[in-house]
Protein backbone atom coordinates (compact mmCIF):
# COMPACT_ATOMS: atom_id res chain seq x y z
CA UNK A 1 123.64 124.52 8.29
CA UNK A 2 127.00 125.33 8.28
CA UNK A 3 129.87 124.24 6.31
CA UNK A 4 132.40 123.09 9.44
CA UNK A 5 129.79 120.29 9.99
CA UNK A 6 129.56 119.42 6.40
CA UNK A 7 131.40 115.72 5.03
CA UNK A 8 131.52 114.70 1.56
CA UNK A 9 129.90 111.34 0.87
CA UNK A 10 127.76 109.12 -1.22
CA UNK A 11 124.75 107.45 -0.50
CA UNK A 12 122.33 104.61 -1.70
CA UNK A 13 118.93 104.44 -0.48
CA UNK A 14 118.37 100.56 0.84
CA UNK A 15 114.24 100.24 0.34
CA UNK A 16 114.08 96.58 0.39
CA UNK A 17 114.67 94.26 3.01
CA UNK A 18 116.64 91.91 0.42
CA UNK A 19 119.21 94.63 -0.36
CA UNK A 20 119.51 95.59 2.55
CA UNK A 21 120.74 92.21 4.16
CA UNK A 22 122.70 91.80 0.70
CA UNK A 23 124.95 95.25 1.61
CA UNK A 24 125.27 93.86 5.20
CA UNK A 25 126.74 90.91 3.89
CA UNK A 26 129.05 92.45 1.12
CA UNK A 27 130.50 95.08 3.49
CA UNK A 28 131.21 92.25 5.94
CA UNK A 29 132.98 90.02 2.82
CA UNK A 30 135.06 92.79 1.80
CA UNK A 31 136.35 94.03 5.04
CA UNK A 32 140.13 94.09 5.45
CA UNK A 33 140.91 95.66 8.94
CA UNK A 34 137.93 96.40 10.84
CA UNK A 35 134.23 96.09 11.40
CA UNK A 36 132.35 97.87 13.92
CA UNK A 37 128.47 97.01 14.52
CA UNK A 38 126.03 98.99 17.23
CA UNK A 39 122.49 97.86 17.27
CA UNK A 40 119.73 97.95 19.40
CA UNK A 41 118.28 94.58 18.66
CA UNK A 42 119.74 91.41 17.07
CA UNK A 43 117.85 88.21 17.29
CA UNK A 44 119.11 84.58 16.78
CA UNK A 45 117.01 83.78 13.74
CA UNK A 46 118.47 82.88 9.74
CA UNK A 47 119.44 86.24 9.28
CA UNK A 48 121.17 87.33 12.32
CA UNK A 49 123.04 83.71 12.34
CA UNK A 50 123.75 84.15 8.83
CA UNK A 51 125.36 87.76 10.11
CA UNK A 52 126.69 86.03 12.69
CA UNK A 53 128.49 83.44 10.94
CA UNK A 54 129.93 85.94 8.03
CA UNK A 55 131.65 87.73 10.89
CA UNK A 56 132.82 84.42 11.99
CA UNK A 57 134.56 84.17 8.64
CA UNK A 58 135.69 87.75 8.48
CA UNK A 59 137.57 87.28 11.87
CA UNK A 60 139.13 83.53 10.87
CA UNK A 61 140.52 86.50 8.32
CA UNK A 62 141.99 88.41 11.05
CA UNK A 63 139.38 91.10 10.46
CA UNK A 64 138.98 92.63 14.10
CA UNK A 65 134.84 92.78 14.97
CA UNK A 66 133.95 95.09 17.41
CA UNK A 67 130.24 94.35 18.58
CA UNK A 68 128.01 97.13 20.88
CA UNK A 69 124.64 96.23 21.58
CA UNK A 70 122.61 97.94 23.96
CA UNK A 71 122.07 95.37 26.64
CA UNK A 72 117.95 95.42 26.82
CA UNK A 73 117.01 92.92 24.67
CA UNK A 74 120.05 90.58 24.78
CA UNK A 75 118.75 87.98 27.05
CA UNK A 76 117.35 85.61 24.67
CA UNK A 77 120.62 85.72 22.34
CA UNK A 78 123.02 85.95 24.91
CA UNK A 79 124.24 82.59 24.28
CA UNK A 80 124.76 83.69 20.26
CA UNK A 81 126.91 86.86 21.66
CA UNK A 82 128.93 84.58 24.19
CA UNK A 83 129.61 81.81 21.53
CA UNK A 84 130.82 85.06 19.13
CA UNK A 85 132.76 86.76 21.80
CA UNK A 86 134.89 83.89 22.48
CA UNK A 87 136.99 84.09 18.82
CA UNK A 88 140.01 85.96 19.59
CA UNK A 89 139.15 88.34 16.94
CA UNK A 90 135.67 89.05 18.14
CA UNK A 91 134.93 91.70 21.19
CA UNK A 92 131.44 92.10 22.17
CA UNK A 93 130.64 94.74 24.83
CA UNK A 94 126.86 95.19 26.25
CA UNK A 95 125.68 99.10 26.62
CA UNK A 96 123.93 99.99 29.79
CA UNK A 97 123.62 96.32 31.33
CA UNK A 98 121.32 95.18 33.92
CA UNK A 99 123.31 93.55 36.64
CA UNK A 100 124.38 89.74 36.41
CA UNK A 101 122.55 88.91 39.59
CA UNK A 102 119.31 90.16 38.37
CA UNK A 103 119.06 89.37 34.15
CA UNK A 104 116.87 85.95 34.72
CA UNK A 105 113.28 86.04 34.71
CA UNK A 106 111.08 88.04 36.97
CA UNK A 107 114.03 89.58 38.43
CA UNK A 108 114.83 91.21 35.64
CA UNK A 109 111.88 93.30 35.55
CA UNK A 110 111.96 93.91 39.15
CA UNK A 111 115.75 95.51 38.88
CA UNK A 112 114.28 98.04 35.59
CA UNK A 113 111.46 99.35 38.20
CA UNK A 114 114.25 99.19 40.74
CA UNK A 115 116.49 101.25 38.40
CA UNK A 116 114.59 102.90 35.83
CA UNK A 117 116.17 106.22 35.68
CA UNK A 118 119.35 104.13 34.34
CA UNK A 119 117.78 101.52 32.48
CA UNK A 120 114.36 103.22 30.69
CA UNK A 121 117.68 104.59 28.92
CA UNK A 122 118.33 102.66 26.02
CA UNK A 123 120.94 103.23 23.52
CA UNK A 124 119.25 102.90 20.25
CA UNK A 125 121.44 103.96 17.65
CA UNK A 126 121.83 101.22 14.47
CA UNK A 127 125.12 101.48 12.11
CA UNK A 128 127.41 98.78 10.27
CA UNK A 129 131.29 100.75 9.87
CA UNK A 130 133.61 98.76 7.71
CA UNK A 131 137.02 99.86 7.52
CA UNK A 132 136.59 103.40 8.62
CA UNK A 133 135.30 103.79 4.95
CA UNK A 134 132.33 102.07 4.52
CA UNK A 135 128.95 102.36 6.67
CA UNK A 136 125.20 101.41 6.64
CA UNK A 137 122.77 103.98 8.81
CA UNK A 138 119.49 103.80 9.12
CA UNK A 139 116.48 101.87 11.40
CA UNK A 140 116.93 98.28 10.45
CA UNK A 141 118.10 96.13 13.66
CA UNK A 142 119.52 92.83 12.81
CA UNK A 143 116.44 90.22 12.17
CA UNK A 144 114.69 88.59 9.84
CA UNK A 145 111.58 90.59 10.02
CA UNK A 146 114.35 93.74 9.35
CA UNK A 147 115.13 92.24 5.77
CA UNK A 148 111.66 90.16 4.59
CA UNK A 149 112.52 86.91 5.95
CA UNK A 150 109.93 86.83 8.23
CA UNK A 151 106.21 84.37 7.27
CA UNK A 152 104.33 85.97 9.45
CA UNK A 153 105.53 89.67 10.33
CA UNK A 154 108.03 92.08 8.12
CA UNK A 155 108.88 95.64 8.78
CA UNK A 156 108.99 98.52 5.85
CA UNK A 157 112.35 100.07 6.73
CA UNK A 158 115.03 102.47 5.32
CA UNK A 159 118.69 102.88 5.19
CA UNK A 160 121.62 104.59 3.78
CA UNK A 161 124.57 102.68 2.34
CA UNK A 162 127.56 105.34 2.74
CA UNK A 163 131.20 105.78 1.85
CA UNK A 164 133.50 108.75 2.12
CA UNK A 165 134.84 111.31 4.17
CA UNK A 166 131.79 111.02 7.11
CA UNK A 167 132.05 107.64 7.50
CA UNK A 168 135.57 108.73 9.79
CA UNK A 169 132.56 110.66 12.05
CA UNK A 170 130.37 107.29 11.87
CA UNK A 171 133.44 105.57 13.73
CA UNK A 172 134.16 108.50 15.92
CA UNK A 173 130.85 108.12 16.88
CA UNK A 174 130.96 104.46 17.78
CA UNK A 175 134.12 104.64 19.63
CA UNK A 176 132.74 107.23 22.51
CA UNK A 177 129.94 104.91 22.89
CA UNK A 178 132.32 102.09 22.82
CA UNK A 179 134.66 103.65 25.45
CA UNK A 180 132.23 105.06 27.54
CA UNK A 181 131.91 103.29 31.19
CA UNK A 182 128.45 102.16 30.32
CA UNK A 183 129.83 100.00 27.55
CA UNK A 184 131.01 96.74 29.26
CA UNK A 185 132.70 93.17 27.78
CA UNK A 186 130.18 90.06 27.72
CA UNK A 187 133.13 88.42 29.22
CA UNK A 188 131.75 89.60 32.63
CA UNK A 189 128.56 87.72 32.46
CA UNK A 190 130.53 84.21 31.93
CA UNK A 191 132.69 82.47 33.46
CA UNK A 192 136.26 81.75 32.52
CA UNK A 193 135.52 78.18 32.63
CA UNK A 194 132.73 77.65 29.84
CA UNK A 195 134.74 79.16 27.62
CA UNK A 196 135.27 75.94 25.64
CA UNK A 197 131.86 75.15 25.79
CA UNK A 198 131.14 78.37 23.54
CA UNK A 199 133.97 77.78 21.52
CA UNK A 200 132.30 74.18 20.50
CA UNK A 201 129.29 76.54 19.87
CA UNK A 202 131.61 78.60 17.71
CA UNK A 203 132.85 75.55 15.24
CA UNK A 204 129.29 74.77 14.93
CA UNK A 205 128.16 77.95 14.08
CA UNK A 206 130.68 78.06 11.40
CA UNK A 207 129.80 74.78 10.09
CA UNK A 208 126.38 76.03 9.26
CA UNK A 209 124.76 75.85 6.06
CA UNK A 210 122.81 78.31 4.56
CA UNK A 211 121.29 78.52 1.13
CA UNK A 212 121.39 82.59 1.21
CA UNK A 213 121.95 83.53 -2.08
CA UNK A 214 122.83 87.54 -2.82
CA UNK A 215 120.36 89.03 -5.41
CA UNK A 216 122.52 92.33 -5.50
CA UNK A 217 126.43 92.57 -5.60
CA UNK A 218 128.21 95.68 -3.60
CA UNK A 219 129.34 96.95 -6.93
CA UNK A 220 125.99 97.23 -8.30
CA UNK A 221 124.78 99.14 -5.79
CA UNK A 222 128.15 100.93 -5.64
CA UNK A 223 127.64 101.99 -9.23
CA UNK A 224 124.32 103.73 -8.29
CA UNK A 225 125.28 105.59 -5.14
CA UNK A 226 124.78 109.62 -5.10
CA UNK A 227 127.44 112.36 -4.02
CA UNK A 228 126.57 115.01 -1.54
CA UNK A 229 127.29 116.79 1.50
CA UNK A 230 125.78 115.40 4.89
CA UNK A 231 126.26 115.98 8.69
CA UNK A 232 126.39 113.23 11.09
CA UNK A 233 123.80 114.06 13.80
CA UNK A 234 124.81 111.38 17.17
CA UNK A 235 123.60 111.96 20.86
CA UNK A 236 126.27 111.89 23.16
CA UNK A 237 126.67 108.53 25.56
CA UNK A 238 127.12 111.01 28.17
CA UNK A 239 123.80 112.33 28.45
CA UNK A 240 123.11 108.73 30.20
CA UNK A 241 124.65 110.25 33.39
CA UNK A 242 121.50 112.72 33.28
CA UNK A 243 119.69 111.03 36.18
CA UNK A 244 116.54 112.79 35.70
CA UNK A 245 113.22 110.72 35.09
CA UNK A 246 112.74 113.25 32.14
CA UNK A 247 115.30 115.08 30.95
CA UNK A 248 115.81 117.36 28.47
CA UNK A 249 116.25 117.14 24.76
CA UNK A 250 119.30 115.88 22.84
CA UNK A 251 121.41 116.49 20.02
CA UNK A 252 119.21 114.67 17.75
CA UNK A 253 116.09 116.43 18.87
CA UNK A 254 117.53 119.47 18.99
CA UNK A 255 119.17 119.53 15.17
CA UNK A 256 115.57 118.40 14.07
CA UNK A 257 114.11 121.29 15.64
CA UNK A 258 116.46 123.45 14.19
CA UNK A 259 115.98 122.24 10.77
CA UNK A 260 112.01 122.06 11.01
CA UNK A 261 112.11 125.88 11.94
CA UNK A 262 113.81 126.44 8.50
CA UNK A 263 110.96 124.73 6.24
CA UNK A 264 109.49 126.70 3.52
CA UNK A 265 107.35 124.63 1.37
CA UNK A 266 106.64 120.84 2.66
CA UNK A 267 107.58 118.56 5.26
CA UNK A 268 107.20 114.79 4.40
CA UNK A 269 107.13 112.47 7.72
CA UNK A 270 107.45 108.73 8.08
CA UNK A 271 107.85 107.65 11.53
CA UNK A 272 107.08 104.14 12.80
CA UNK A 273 106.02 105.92 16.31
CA UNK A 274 104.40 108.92 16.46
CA UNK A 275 104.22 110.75 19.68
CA UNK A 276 104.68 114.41 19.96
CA UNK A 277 104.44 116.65 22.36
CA UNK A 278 102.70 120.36 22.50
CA UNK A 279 105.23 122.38 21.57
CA UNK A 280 105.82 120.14 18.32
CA UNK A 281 102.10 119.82 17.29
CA UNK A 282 101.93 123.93 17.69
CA UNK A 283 104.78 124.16 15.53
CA UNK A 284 103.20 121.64 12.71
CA UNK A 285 100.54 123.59 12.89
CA UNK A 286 102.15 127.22 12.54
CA UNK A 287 103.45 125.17 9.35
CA UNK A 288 100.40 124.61 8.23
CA UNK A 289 99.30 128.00 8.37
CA UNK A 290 101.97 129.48 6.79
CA UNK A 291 100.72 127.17 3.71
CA UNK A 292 103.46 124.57 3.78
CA UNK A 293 102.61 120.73 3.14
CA UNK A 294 102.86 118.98 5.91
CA UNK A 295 102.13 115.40 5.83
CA UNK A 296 102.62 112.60 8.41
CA UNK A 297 102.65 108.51 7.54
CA UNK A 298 103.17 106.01 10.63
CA UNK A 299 101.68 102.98 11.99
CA UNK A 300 97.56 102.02 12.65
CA UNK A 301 97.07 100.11 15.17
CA UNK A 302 96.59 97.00 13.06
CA UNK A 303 100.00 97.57 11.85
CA UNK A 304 102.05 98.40 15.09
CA UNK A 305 104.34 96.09 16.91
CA UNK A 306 104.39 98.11 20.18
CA UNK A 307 100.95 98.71 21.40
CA UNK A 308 101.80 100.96 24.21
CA UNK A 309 103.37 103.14 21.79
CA UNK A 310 100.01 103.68 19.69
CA UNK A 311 97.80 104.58 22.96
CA UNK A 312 100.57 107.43 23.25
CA UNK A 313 100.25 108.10 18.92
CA UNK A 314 96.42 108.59 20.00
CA UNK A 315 96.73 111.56 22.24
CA UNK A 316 98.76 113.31 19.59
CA UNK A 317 96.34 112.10 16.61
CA UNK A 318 93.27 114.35 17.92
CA UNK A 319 95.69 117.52 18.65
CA UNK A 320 96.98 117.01 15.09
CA UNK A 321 93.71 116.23 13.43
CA UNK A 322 91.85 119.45 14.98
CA UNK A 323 94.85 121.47 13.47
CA UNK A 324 94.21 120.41 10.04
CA UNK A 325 97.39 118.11 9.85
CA UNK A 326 97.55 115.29 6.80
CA UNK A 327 98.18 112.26 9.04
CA UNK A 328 97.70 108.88 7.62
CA UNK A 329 98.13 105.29 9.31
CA UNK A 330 99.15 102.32 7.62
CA UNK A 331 96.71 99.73 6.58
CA UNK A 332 97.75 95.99 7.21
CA UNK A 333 98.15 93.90 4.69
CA UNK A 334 95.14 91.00 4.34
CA UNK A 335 96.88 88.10 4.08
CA UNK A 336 100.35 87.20 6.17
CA UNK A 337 103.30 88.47 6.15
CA UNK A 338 101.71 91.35 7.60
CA UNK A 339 103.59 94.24 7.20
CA UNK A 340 104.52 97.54 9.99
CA UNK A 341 106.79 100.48 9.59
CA UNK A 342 109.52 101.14 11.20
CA UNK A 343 111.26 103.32 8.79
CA UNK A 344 112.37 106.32 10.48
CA UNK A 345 112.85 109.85 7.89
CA UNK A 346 111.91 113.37 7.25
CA UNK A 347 112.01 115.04 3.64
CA UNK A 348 111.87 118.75 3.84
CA UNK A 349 111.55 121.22 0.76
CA UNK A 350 112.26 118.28 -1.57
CA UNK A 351 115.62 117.98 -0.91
CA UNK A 352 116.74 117.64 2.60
CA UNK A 353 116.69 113.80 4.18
CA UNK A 354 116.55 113.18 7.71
CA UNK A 355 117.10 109.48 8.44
CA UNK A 356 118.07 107.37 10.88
CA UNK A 357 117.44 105.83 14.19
CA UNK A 358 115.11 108.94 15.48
CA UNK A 359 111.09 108.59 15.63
CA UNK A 360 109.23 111.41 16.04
CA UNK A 361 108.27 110.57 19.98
CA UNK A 362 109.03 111.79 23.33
CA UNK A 363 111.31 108.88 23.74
CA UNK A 364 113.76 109.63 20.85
CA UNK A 365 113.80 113.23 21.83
CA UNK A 366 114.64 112.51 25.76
CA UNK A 367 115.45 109.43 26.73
CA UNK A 368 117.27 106.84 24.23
CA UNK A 369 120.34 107.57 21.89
CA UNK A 370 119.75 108.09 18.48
CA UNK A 371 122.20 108.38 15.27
CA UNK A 372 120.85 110.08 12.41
CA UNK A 373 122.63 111.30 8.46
CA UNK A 374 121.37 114.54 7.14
CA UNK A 375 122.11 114.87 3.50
CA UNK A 376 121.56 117.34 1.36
CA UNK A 377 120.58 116.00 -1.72
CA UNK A 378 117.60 116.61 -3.86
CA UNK A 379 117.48 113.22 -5.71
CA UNK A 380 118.00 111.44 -2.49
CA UNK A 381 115.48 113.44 -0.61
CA UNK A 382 112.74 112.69 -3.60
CA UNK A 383 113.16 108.91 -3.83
CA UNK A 384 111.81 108.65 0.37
CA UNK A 385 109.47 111.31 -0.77
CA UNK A 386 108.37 109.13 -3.45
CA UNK A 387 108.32 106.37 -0.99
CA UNK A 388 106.52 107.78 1.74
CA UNK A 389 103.53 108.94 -1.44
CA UNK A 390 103.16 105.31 -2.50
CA UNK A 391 102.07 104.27 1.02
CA UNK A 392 100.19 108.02 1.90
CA UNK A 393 98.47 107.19 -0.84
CA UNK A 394 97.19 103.41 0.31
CA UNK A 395 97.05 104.36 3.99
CA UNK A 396 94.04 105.16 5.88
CA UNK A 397 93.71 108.51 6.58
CA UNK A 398 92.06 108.95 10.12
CA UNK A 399 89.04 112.40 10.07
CA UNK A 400 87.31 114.13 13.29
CA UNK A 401 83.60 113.39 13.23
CA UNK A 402 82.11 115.78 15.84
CA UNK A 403 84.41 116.66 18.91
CA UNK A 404 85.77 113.87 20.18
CA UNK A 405 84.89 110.76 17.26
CA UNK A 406 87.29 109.85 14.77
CA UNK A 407 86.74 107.89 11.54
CA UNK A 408 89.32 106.14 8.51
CA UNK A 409 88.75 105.96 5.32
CA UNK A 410 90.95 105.10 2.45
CA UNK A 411 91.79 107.26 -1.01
CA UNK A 412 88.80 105.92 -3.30
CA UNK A 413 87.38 103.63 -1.67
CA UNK A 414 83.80 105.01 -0.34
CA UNK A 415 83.77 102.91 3.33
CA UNK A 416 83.68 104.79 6.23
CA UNK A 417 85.74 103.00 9.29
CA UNK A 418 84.46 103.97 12.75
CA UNK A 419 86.71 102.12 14.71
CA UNK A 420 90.49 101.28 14.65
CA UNK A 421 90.45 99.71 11.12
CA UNK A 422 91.17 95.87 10.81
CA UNK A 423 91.19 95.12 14.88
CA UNK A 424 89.47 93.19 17.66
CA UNK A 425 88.13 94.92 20.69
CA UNK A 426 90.87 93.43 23.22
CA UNK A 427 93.17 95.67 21.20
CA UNK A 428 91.09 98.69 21.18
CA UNK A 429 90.21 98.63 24.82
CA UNK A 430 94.05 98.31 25.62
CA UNK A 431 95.41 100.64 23.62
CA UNK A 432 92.68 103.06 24.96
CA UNK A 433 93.00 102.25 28.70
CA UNK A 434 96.80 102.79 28.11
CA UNK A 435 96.18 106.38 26.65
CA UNK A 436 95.27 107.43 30.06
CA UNK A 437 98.38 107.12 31.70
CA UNK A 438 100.81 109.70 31.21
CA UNK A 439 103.54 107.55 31.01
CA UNK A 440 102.32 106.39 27.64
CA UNK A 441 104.09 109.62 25.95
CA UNK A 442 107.48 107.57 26.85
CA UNK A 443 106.68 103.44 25.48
């Protein structure tokens, strides 16, 4: 650490999907001059219409919105973005876009294997900047599973509400991306023409009601925000122009493995996606040995949205279990909404926090963007601790039986799992045939 990347701020852990929607929506109310959002997924359900429509009302304010979202998973909402992007106050611009000729159906899949040095690149970073003085970081995307809204499905998720001097590096941050060549205006997949048409869509939208209430004022959570020095930790948009199918670490990745070489007495891990390579499971394990804690929390495959992503989490799991490594998998929940993580932090020495848009996998660390606070605050870095206990502590905790088997079983509770707790075969048999492909380190 040193002090020339140091900015004062204060911070307020956002735990619950509630609160966290609630600070969306009083930053948006109480912008004056700007807002800048950059998100790697926003879906057209309640919430992100209810986002949608608060920016509406910001920019009848003359509150300029400035909208980057990377461009992968904007086909099903691109009519939302279109009907937003034509208020004269609102600028949407799409990061890394698949060409217009090729976004519909098949096609679309045909121009990623086509392309897929450019577009297995995916800019992933996740931040709400309001005024140049305001700013939420952290792994939420905008969605109702994001903030508990969702019957059937709901992700566990953290973020850091933030205002002071660093926010000014938040922005910074969002303008290279939003400058960059990659970055280019909706406008271009449109025509001229239809802009009435989205401009009916845009009355509409404004016209719609919602019986969102806010549980928790700004000023509440204002009054309960923490002071302490932090570093903004962003990838560059340049290392997009890195045409290699596997290039080398980041910014992110490379701060992370900076700090991990400084641990002295525990490292505390939630990661929605766990995929690591050698080099990081050898350096767990020299942790270990050196008597540091070391405990890792992320998703069963009961619990995990992305399947692909768990057949790569396997081939780390038996590296990590045979070097003594505390790793636990969450259970799912019995009854609906089922519950997932996709929380994203590290506490180290009880008073360090990590958090972000980073997971601890191989494609974090080479091939998407990722924004990520490091503060330096022992109160801070003790709440996600606390946190990340709670569900350690619930989780199933996965054991080698012989060489290769693996079993689960759960603190106090005498049952021995000998399979993939709480799934079908189908699952099982996918998530092991993907395991064999090497490509699974990168889903």
């Amino acid at each position: 650490m040193t002090s020339e990347n140091l900015s004062e701020g204060s911070f307020r852990l956002l735990v619950r999907g509630g609160e966290a929607l609630d600070a969306r929506i009083g930053l948006i109310r109480q912008a004056g001059r700007l807002i800048k959002l950059q998100y790697y997924i926003w879906h057209e359900d309640y919430s992100g219409r209810l986002i949608a429509q608060e920016l509406i009302r910001a920019a009848d304010n003359r509150v300029r919105v400035q909208i980057l979202l990377d461009d992968f998973n904007t086909s099903n909402e691109l009519t939302l973005f279109r009907t937003l992007n034509s208020h004269p106050y609102i600028n949407i611009h799409l990061f890394n876009p698949i060409p217009k000729a090729w976004r519909r159906s098949v096609y679309r899949w045909l121009h990623l294997v086509w392309e897929i040095r450019r577009l297995n690149r995916r800019m992933h970073n996740k931040a709400l900047i309001v005024d140049d003085q305001w700013a939420i970081v952290g792994g939420r995307n905008l969605g109702d599973e994001y903030f508990d809204l969702d019957p059937g499905f709901n992700f566990s998720d953290l973020d850091l509400l933030c205002v002071g001097p660093l926010v000014a590096q938040l922005s910074e941050s969002f303008d290279q991306y939003w400058h960059h060549p990659y970055a280019k205006p909706i406008k271009r997949w449109y025509r001229a023409r239809r802009k009435r048409h989205f401009q009916r869509r845009l009355a509409r939208l404004r016209r719609e009601v919602f019986d969102y209430r806010i549980n928790i004022g700004l000023d509440p959570l204002a009054a309960e925000m923490l002071s302490a020095p932090a570093e903004v930790v962003c990838d560059r948009p340049d290392n997009f122009n890195n045409r290699a199918l596997v290039p080398p670490p980041k910014e992110v990745a490379r701060r992370l493995q900076r700090l991990l070489a400084g641990v002295s007495a525990s490292l505390s891990v939630l990661s929605a996606y766990l995929i690591l390579s050698a080099g990081e499971i050898d350096q767990l394990s020299r942790l270990k040995v050196s008597g540091i804690t070391v405990k890792l929390l992320t998703n069963s495959l009961a619990s995990t949205d992305v399947l692909a992503s768990h057949a790569g989490y396997r081939n780390s799991r038996r590296a990590l279990l045979q070097k003594g490594i505390d790793v636990r998998e969450l259970a799912a929940t019995a009854k609906p909404p089922k519950t997932g993580l996709h929380g994203k932090a590290l506490v180290i020495d009880h008073r360090l926090l990590f958090l972000g848009s980073y997971n601890l996998d191989e494609r974090s660390a080479l091939l998407n963007s990722e924004l990520v606070l490091v503060v330096y605050h022992a109160g801070l870095a003790r709440q996600v601790e606390e946190s990340i206990r709670t569900m350690f502590e619930t989780s199933w905790r996965p054991e080698l039986r012989g060489v290769r088997a693996i079993a689960w079983r759960r603190a106090g509770d005498s049952v021995v799992r000998l399979e993939e707790p709480d799934t079908g075969f189908l699952s099982r048999l996918l998530s092991l045939l993907l395991s064999y492909s090497s490509l699974s380190r990168f889903f």
